[in-house]
N, C-alpha and C. Protein backbone atom coordinates (compact mmCIF):
# COMPACT_ATOMS: atom_id res chain seq x y z
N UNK A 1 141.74 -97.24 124.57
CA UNK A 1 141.23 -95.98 124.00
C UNK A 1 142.38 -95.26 123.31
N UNK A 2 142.36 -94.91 122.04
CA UNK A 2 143.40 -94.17 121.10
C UNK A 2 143.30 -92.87 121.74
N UNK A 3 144.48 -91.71 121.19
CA UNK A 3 144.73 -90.75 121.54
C UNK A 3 143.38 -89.54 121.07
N UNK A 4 142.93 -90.29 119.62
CA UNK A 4 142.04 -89.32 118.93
C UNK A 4 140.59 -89.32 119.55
N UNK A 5 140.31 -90.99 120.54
CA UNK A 5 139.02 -90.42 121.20
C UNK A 5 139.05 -90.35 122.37
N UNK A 6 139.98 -89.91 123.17
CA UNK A 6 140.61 -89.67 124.60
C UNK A 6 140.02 -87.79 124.07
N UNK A 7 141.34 -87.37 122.64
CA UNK A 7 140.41 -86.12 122.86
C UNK A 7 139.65 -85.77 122.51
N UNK A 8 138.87 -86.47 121.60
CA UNK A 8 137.36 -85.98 121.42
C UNK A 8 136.41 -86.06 122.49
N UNK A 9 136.94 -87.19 123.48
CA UNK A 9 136.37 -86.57 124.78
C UNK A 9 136.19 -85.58 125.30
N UNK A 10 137.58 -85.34 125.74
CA UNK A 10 137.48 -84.28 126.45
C UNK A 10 137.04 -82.58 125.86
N UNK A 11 137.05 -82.68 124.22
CA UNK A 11 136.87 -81.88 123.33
C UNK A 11 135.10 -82.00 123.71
N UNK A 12 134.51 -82.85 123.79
CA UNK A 12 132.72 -82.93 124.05
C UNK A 12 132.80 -82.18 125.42
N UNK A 13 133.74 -82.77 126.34
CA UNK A 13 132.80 -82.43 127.87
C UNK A 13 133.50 -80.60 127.82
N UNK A 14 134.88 -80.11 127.26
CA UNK A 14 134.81 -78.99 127.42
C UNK A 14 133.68 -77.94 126.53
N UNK A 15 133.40 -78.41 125.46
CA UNK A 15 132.13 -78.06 124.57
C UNK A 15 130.83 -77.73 125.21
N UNK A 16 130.71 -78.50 126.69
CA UNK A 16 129.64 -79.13 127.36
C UNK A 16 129.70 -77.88 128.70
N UNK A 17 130.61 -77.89 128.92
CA UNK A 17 130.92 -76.80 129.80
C UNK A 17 130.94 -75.10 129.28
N UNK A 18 131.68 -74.73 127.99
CA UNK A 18 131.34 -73.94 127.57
C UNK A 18 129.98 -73.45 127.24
N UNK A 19 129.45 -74.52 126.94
CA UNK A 19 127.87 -73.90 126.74
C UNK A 19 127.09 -73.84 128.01
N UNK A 20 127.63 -74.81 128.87
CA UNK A 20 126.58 -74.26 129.76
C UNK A 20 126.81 -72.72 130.40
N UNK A 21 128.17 -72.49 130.71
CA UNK A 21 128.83 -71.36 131.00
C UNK A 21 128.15 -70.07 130.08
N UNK A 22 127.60 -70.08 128.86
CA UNK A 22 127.15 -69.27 128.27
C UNK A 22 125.70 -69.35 128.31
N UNK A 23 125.37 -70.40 128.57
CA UNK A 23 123.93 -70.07 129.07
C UNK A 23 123.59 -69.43 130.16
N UNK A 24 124.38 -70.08 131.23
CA UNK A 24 124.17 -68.84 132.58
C UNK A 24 124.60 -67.82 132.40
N UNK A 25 125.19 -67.64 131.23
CA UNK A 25 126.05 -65.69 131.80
C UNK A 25 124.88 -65.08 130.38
N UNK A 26 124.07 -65.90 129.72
CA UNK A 26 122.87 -65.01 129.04
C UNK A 26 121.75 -65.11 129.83
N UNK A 27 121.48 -66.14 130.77
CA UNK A 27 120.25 -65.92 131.48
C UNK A 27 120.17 -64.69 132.54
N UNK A 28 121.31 -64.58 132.83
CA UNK A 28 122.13 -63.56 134.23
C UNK A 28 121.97 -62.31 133.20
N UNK A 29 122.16 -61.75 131.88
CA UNK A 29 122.01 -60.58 130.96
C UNK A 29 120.80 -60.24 131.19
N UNK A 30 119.42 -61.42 130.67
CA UNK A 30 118.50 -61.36 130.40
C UNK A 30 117.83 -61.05 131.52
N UNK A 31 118.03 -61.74 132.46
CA UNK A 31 117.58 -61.29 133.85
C UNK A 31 117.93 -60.02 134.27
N UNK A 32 119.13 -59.46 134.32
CA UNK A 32 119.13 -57.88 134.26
C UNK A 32 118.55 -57.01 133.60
């Protein structure tokens, strides 16, 4: 595995995490 898709990995799964992270902190808004 090259360096460029080692980080596009990890560039997807933090992508993957950020959004979910923003989905719960708008469902948690919306719910208030």
């Amino acid at each position: 595995i090259g360096a460029g898709a080692a980080g596009g990995l990890v560039a997807v799964v933090l992508a993957n995490i950020v959004a979910i992270f923003l989905m719960r902190a708008v469902g948690r808004n919306l719910d208030a």
